[in-house]
C-alpha atoms as a PDB file:
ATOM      1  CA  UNK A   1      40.486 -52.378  20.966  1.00  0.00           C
ATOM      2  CA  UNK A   2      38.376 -52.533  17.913  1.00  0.00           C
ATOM      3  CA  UNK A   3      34.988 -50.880  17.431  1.00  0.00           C
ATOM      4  CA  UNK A   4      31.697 -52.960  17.926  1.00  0.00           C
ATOM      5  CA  UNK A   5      29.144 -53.425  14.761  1.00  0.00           C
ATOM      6  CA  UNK A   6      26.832 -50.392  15.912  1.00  0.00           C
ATOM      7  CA  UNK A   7      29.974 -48.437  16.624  1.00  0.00           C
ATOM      8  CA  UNK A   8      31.462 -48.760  13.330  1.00  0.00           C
ATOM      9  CA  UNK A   9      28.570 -48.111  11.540  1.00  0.00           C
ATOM     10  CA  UNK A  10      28.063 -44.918  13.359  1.00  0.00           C
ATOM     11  CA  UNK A  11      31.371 -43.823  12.247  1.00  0.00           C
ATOM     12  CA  UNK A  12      31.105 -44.260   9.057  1.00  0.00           C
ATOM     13  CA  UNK A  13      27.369 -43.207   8.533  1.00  0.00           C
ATOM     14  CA  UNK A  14      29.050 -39.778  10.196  1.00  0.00           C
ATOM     15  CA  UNK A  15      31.754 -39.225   7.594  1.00  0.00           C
ATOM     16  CA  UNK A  16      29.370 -40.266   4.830  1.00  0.00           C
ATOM     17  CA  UNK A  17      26.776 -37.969   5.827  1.00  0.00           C
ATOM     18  CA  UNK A  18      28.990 -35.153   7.463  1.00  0.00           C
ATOM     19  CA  UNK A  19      26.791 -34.992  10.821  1.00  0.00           C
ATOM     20  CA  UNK A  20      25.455 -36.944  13.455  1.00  0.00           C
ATOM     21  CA  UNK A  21      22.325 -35.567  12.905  1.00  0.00           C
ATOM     22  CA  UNK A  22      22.137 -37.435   9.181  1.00  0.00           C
ATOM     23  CA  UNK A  23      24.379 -39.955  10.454  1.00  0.00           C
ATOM     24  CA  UNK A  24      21.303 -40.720  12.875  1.00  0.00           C
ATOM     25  CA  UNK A  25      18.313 -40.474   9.946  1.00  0.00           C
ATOM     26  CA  UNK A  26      20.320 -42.692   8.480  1.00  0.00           C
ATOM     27  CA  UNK A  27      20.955 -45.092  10.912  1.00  0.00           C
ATOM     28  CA  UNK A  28      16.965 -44.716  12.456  1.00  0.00           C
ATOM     29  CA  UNK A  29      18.445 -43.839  15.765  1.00  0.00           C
ATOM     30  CA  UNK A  30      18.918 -40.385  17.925  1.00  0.00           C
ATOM     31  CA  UNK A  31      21.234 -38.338  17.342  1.00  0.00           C
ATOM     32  CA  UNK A  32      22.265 -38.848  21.149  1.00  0.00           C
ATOM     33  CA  UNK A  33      23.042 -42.703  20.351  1.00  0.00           C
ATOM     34  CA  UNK A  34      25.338 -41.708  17.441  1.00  0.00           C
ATOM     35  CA  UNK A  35      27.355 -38.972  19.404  1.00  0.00           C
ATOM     36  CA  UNK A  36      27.424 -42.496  22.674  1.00  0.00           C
ATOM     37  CA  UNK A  37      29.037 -44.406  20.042  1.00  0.00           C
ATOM     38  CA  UNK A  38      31.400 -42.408  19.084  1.00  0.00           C
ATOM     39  CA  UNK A  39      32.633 -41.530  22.069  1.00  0.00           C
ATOM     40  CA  UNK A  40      32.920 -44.622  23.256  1.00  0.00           C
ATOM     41  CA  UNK A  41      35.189 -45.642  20.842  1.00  0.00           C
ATOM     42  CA  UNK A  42      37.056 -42.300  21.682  1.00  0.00           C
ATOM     43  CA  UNK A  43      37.605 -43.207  25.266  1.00  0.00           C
ATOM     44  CA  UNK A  44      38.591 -46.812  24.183  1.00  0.00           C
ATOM     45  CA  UNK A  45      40.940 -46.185  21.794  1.00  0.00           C
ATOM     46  CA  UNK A  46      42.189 -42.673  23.513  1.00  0.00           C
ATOM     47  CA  UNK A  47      42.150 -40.458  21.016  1.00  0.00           C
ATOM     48  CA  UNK A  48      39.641 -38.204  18.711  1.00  0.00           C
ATOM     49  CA  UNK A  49      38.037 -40.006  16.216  1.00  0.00           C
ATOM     50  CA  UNK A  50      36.351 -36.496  14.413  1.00  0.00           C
ATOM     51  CA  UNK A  51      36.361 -32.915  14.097  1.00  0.00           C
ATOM     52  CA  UNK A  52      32.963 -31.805  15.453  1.00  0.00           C
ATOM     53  CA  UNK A  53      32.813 -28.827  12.648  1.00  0.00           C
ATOM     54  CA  UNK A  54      30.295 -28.415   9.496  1.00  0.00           C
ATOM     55  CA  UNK A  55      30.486 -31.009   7.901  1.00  0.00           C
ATOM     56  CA  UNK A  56      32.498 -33.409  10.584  1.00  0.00           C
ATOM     57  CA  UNK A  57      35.351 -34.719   9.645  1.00  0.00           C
ATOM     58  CA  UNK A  58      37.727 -37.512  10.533  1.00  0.00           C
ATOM     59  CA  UNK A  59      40.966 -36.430  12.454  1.00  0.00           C
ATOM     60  CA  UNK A  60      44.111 -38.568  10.847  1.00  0.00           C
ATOM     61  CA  UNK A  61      43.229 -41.453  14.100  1.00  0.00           C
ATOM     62  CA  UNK A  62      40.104 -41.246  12.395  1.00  0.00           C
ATOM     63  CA  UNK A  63      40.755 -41.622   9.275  1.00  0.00           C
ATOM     64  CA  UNK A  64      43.015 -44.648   9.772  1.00  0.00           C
ATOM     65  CA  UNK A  65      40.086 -46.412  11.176  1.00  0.00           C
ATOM     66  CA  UNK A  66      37.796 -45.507   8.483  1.00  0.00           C
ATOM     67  CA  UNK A  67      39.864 -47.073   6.014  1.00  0.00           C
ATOM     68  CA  UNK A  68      40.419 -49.900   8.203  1.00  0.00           C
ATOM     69  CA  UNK A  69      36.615 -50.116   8.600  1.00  0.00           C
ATOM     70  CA  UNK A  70      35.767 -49.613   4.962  1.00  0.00           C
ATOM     71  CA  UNK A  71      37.930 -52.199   3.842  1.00  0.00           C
ATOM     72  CA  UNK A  72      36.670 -54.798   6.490  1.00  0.00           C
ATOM     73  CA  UNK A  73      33.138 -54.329   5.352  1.00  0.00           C
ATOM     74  CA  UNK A  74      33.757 -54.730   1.738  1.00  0.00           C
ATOM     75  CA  UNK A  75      35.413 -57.790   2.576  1.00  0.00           C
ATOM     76  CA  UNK A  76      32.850 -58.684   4.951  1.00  0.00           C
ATOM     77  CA  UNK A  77      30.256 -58.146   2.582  1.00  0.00           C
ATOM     78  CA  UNK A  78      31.813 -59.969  -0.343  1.00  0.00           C
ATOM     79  CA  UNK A  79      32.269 -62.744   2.002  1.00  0.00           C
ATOM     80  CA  UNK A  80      28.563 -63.092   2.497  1.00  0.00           C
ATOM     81  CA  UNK A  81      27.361 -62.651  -1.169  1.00  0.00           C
ATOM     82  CA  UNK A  82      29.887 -65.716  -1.776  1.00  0.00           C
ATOM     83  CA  UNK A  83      27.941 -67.880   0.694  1.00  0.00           C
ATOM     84  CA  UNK A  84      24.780 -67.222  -0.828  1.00  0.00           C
ATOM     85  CA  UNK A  85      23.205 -68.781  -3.717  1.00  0.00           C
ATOM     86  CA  UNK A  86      24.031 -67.818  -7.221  1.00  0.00           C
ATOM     87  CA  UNK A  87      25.978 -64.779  -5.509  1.00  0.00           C
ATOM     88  CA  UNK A  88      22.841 -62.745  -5.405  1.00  0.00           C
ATOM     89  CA  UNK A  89      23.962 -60.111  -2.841  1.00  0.00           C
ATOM     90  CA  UNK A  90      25.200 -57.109  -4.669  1.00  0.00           C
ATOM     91  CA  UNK A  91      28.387 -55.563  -3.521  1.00  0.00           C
ATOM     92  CA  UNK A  92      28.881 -51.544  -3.116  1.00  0.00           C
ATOM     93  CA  UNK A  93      32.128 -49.820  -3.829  1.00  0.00           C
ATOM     94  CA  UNK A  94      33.266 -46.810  -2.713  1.00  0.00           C
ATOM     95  CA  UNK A  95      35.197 -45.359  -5.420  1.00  0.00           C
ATOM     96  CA  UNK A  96      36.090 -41.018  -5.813  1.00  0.00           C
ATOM     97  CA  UNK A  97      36.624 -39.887  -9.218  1.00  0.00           C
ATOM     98  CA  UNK A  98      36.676 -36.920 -11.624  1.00  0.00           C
ATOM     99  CA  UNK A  99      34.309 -35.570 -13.431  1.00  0.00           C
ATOM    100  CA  UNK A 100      35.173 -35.605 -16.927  1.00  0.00           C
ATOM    101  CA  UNK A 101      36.185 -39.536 -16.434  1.00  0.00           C
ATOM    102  CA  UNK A 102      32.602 -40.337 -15.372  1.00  0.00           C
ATOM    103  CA  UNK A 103      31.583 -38.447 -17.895  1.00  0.00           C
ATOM    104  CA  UNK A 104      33.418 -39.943 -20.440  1.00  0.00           C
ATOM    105  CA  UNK A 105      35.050 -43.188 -20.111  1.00  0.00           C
ATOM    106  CA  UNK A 106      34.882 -44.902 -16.957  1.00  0.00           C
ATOM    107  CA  UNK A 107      30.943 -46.131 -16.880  1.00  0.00           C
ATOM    108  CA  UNK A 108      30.942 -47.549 -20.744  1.00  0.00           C
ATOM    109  CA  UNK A 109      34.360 -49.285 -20.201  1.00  0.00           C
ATOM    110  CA  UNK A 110      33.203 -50.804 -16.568  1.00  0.00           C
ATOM    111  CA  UNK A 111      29.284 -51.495 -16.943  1.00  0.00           C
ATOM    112  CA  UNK A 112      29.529 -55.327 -18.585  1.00  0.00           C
ATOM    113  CA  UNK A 113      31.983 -56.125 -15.628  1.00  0.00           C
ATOM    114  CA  UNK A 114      29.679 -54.317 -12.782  1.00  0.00           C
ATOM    115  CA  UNK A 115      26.604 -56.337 -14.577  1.00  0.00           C
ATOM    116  CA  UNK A 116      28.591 -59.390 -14.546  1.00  0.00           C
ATOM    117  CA  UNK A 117      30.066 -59.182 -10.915  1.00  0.00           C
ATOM    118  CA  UNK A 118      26.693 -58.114  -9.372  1.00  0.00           C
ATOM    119  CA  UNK A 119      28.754 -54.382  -8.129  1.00  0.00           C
ATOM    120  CA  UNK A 120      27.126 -51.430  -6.851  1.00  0.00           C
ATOM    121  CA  UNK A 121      29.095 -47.864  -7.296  1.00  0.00           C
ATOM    122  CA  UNK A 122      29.042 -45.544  -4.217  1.00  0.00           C
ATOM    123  CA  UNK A 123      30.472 -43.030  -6.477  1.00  0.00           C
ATOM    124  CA  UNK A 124      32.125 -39.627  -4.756  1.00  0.00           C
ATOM    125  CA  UNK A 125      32.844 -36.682  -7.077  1.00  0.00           C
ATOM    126  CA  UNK A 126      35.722 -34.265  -7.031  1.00  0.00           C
ATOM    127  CA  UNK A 127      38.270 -32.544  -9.358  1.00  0.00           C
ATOM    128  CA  UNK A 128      40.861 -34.563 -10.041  1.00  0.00           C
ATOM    129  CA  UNK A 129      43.355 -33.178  -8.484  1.00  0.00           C
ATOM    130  CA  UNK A 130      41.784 -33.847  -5.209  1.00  0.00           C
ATOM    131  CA  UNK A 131      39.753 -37.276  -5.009  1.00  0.00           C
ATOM    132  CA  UNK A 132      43.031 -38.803  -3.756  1.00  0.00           C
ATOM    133  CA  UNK A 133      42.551 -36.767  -0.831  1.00  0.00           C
ATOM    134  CA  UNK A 134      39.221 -38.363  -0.371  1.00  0.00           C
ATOM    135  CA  UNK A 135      40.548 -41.585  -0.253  1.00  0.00           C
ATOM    136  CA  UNK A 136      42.923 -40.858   2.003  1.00  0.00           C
ATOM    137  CA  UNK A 137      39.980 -38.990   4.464  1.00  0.00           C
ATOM    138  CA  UNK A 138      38.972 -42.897   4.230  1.00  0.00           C
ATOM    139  CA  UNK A 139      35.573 -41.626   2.088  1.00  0.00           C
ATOM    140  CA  UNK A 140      36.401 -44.136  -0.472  1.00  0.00           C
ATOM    141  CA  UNK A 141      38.533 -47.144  -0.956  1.00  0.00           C
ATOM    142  CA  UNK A 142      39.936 -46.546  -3.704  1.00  0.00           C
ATOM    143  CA  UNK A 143      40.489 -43.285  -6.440  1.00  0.00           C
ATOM    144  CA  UNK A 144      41.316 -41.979 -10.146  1.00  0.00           C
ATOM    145  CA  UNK A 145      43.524 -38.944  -9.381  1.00  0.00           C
ATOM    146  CA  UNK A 146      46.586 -36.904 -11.084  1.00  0.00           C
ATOM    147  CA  UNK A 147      48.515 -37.951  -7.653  1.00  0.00           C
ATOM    148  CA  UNK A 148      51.423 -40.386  -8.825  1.00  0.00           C
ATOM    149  CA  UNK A 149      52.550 -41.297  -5.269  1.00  0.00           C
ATOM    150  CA  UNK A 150      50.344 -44.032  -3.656  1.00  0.00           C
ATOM    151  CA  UNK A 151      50.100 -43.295   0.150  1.00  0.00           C
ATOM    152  CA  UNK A 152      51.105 -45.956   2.919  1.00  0.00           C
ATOM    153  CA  UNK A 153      50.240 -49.573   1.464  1.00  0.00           C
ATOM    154  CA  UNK A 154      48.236 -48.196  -1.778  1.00  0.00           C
ATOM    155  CA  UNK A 155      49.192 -48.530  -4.723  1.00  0.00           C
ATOM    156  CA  UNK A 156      48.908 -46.399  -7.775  1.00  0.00           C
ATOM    157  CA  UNK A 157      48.932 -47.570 -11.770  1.00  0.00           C
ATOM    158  CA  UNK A 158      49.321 -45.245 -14.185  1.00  0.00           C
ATOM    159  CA  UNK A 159      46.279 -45.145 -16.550  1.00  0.00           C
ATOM    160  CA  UNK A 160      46.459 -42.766 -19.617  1.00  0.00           C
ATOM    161  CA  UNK A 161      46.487 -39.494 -20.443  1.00  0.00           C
ATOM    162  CA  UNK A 162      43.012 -37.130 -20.633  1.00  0.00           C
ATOM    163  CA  UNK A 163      43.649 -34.428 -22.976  1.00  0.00           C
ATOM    164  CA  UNK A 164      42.000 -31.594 -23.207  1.00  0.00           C
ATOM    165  CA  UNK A 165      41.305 -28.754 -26.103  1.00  0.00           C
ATOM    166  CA  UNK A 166      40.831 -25.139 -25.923  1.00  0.00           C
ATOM    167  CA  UNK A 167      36.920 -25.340 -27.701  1.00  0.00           C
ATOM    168  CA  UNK A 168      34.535 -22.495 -28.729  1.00  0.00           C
ATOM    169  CA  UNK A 169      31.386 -22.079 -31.497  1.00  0.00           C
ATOM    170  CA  UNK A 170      32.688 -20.540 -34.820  1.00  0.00           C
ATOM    171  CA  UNK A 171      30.463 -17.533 -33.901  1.00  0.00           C
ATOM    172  CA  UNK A 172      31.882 -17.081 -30.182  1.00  0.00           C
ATOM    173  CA  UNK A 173      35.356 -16.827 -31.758  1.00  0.00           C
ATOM    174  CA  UNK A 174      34.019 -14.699 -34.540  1.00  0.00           C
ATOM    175  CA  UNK A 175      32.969 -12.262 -31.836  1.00  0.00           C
ATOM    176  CA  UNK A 176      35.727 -12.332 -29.084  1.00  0.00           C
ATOM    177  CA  UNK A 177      38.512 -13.725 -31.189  1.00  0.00           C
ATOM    178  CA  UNK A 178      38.453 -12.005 -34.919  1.00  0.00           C
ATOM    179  CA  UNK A 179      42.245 -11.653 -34.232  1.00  0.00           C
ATOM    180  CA  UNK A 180      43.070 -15.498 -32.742  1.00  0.00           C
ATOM    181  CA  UNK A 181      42.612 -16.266 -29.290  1.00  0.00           C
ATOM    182  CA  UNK A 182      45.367 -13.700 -27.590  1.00  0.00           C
ATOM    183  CA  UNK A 183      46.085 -11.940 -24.082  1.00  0.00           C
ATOM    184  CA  UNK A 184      44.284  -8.876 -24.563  1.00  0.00           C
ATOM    185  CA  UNK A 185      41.098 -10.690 -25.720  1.00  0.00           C
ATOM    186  CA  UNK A 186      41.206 -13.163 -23.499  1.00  0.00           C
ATOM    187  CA  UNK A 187      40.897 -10.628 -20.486  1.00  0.00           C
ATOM    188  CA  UNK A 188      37.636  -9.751 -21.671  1.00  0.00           C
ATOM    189  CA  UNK A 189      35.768 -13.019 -23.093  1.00  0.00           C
ATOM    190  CA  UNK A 190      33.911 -15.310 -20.973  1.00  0.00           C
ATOM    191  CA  UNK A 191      35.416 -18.602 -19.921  1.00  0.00           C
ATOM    192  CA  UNK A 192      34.008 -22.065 -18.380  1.00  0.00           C
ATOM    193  CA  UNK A 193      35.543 -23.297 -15.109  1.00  0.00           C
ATOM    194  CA  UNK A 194      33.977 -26.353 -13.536  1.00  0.00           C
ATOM    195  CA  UNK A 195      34.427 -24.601 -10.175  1.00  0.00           C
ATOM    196  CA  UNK A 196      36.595 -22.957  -8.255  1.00  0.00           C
ATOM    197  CA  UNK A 197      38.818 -25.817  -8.001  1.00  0.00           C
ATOM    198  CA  UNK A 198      39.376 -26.634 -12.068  1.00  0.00           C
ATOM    199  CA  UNK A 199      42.836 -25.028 -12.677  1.00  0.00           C
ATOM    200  CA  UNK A 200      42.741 -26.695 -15.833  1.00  0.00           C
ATOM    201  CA  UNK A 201      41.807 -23.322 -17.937  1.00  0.00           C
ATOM    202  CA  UNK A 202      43.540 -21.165 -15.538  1.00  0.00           C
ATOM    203  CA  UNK A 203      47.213 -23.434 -16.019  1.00  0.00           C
ATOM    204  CA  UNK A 204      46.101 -23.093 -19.571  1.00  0.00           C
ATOM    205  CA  UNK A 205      45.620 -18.947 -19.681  1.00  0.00           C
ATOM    206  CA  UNK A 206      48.846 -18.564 -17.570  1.00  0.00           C
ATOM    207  CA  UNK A 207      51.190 -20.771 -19.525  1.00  0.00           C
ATOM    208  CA  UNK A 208      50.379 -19.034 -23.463  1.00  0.00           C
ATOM    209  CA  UNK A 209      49.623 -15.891 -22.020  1.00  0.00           C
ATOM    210  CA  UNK A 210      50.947 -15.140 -18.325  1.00  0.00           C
ATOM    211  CA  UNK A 211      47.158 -14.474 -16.714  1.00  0.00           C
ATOM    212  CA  UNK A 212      46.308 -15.273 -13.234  1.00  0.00           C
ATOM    213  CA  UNK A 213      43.822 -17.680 -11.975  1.00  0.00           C
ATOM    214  CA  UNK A 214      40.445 -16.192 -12.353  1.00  0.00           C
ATOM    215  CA  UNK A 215      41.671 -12.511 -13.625  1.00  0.00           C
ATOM    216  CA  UNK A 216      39.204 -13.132 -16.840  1.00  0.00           C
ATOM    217  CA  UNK A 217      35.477 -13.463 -16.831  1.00  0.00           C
ATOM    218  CA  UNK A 218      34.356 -16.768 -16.057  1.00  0.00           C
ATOM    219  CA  UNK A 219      30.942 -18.734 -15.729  1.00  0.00           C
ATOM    220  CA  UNK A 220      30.613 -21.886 -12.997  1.00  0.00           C
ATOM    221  CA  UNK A 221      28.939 -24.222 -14.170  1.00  0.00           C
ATOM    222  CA  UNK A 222      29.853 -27.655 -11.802  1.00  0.00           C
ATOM    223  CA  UNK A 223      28.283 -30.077 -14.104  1.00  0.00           C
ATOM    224  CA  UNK A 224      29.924 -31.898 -17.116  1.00  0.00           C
ATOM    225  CA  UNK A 225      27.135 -31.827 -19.618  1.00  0.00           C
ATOM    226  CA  UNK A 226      25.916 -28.892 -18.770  1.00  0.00           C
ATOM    227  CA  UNK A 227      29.445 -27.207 -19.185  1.00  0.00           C
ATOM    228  CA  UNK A 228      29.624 -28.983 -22.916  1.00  0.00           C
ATOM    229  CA  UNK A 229      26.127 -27.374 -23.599  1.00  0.00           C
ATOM    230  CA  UNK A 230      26.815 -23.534 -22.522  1.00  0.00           C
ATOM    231  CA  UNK A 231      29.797 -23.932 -24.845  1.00  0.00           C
ATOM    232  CA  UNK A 232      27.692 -25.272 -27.434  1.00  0.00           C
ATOM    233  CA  UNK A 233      25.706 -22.262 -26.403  1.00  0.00           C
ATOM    234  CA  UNK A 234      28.027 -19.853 -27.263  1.00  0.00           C
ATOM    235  CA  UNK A 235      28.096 -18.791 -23.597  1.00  0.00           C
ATOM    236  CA  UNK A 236      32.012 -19.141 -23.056  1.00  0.00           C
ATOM    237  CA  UNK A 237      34.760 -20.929 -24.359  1.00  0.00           C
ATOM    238  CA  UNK A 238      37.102 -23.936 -22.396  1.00  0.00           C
ATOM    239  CA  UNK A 239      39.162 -26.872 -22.452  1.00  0.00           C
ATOM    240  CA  UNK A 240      37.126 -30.176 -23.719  1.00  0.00           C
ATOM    241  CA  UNK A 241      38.015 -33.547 -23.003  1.00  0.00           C
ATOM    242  CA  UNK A 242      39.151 -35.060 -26.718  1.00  0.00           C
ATOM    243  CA  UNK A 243      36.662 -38.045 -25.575  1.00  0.00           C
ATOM    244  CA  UNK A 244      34.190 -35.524 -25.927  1.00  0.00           C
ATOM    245  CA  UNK A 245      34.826 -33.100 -28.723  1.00  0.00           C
ATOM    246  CA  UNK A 246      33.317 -36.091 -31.240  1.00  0.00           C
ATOM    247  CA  UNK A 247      31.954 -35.016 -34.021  1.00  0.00           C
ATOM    248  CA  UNK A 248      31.672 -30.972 -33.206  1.00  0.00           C
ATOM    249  CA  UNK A 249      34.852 -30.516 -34.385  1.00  0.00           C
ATOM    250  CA  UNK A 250      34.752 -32.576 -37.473  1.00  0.00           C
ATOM    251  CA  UNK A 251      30.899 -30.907 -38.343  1.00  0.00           C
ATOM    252  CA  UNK A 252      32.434 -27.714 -37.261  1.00  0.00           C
ATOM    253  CA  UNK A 253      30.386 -26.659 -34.553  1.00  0.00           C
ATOM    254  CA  UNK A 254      33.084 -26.726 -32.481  1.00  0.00           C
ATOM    255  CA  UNK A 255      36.717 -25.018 -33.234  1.00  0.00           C
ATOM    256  CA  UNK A 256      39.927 -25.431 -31.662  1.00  0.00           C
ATOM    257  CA  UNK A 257      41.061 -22.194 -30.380  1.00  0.00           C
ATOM    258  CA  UNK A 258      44.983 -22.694 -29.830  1.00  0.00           C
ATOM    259  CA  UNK A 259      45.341 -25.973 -32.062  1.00  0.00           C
ATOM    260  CA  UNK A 260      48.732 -28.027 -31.137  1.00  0.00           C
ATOM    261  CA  UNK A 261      48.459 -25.659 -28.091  1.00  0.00           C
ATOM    262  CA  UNK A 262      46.568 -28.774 -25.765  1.00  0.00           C
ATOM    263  CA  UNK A 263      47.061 -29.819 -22.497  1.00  0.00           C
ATOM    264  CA  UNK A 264      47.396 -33.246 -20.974  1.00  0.00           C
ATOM    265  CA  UNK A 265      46.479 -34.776 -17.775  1.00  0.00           C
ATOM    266  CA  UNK A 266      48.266 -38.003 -16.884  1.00  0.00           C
ATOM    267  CA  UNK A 267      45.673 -40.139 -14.382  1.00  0.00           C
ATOM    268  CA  UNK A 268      46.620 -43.183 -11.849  1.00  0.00           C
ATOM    269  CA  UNK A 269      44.172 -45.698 -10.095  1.00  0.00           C
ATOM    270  CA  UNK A 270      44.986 -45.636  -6.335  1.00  0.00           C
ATOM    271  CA  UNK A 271      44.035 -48.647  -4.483  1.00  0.00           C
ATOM    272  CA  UNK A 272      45.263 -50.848  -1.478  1.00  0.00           C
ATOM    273  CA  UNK A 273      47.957 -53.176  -1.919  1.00  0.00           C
ATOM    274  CA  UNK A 274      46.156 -55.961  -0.602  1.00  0.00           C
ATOM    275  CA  UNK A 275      42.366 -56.250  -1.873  1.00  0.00           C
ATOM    276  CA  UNK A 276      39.403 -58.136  -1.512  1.00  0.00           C
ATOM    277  CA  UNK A 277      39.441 -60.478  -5.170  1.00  0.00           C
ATOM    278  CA  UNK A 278      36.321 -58.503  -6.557  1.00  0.00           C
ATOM    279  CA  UNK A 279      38.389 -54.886  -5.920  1.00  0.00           C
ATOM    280  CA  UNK A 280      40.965 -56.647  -7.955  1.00  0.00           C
ATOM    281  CA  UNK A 281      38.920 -57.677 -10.593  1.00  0.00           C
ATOM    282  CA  UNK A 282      37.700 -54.610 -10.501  1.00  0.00           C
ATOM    283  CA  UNK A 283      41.012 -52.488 -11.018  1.00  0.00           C
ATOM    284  CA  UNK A 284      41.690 -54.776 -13.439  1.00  0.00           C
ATOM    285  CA  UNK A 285      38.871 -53.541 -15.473  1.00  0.00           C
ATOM    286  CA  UNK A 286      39.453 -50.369 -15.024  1.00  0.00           C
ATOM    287  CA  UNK A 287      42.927 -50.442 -15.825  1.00  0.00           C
ATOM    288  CA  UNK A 288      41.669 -52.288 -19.281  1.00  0.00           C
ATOM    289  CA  UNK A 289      39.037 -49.693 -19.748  1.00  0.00           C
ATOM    290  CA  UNK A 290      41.583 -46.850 -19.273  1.00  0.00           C
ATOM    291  CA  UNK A 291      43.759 -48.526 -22.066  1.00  0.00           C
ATOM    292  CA  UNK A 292      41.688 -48.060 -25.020  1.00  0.00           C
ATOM    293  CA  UNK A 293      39.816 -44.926 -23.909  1.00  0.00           C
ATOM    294  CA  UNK A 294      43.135 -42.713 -22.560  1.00  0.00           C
ATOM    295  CA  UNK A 295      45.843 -41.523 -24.759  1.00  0.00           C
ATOM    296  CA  UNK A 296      48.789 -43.848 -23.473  1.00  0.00           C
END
């Protein structure tokens, strides 16, 4: 037995918001009709739907219905912005992706197509090694990730290669490099990690010169320009995105630490086999975008 309209939405206002107390702001209801909702649907369907923790989250039952439910209402709603005149009614997307690709390539390659199509992003952010997990938590319907494996009727299309450079100012390396970036100085300059998620320096330090994760100094900062600027700042040195190295390096405000020394990171587009046409116009687009922007 399938959830009513009020049911669904309660659903997936909770796993968007990650409590029923949001889930009810959200909605304009009490929190009391959320929590009826849900378990209703519980008792009808006989099984937990979500983990009542901080934030809630979807059990695997409930994730299979959130992706059932997410994919119903896009095609619902691109249904009714067909029917109406001159296709006025914009359509949202729920789509989890990296940070460097938003940062870089993804909204100048797909903004004439989301003008032209009338699409709205719903746009979730994690590292990429884990928005595939989001997608599968049925938090978006479809992903940029490192995964290769599509899960149960997905599918995934290779789309380039990100690669990234070691990058400092000419007077950070001056001070903690004199020698050449090496072991011994390494486990005493200041590095930029994304968070505590971005193994991307860490595979980097452990591979040339056999450090753990996280045994060197490191600064936070969880925000892609901001990240570019405290390098530019000559507050730590990291691994840049070539996409957006641009002119430092040729101007020289930017060096390359360990040059030939890069590292790649090979990115797919995870979606469901079977899509409403706009999601596959839309991965078409992205695919196309991906093809002149990523090393292939």
């Amino acid at each position: 037995m399938l959830p009513d309209a009020r049911q669904a939405e309660a659903l997936l206002a909770i796993v968007a918001t990650g409590s029923f107390e949001q889930a009810a702001a959200l909605l304009h209801v009490t929190a009391s009709a959320v929590s009826q909702r849900v378990s209703a649907m519980e008792v009808a369907l006989g099984t937990p739907l979500l983990i009542r923790s901080r934030p809630c989250r979807p059990t695997s039952a409930g994730q299979r219905l959130v992706q059932y439910l997410r994919r119903s209402k896009l095609l619902e709603e691109e249904f009714l912005s067909g029917m109406e005149e001159d296709d006025a009614r914009p359509l949202s997307v729920s789509l989890a992706v990296n940070n460097d690709t938003l940062g870089t390539w993804l909204l100048p390659g797909l903004a004439p197509f989301l003008i032209a199509e009338n699409i709205l992003l719903d746009l979730s952010l994690d590292d990429q090694d884990h928005t595939y997990t989001l997608m599968e938590r049925g938090q978006a319907l479809a992903a940029i990730s490192t995964e290769p494996q599509p899960m149960r009727g997905c599918v995934a299309q290779p789309l380039g290669v990100m690669r990234y450079r070691m990058m400092a100012t000419p007077a950070f390396a001056a001070r903690w490099f004199p020698d050449g970036l090496n072991r011994q100085a390494a486990l005493a300059a200041p590095m930029m990690v994304f968070d505590r998620k971005d193994l991307l320096q860490s595979n980097f330090m452990q591979r040339e010169f056999g450090l753990t994760p996280f045994s060197h100094p490191c600064h936070f900062i969880p925000a892609n320009e901001s990240f570019l600027r405290c390098i530019d700042l000559s507050l730590g040195y990291g691994m840049v995105a070539e996409q957006q190295i641009g002119e430092r390096l040729a101007s020289g405000a930017l060096l390359d630490l360990a040059p030939g020394k890069h590292s790649d990171i090979a990115l797919h587009w995870h979606t469901w086999r079977v899509q409403s046409p706009k999601l596959e116009r839309l991965s078409t687009a992205i695919v196309e975008a991906a093809r002149h922007a990523l090393r292939q």
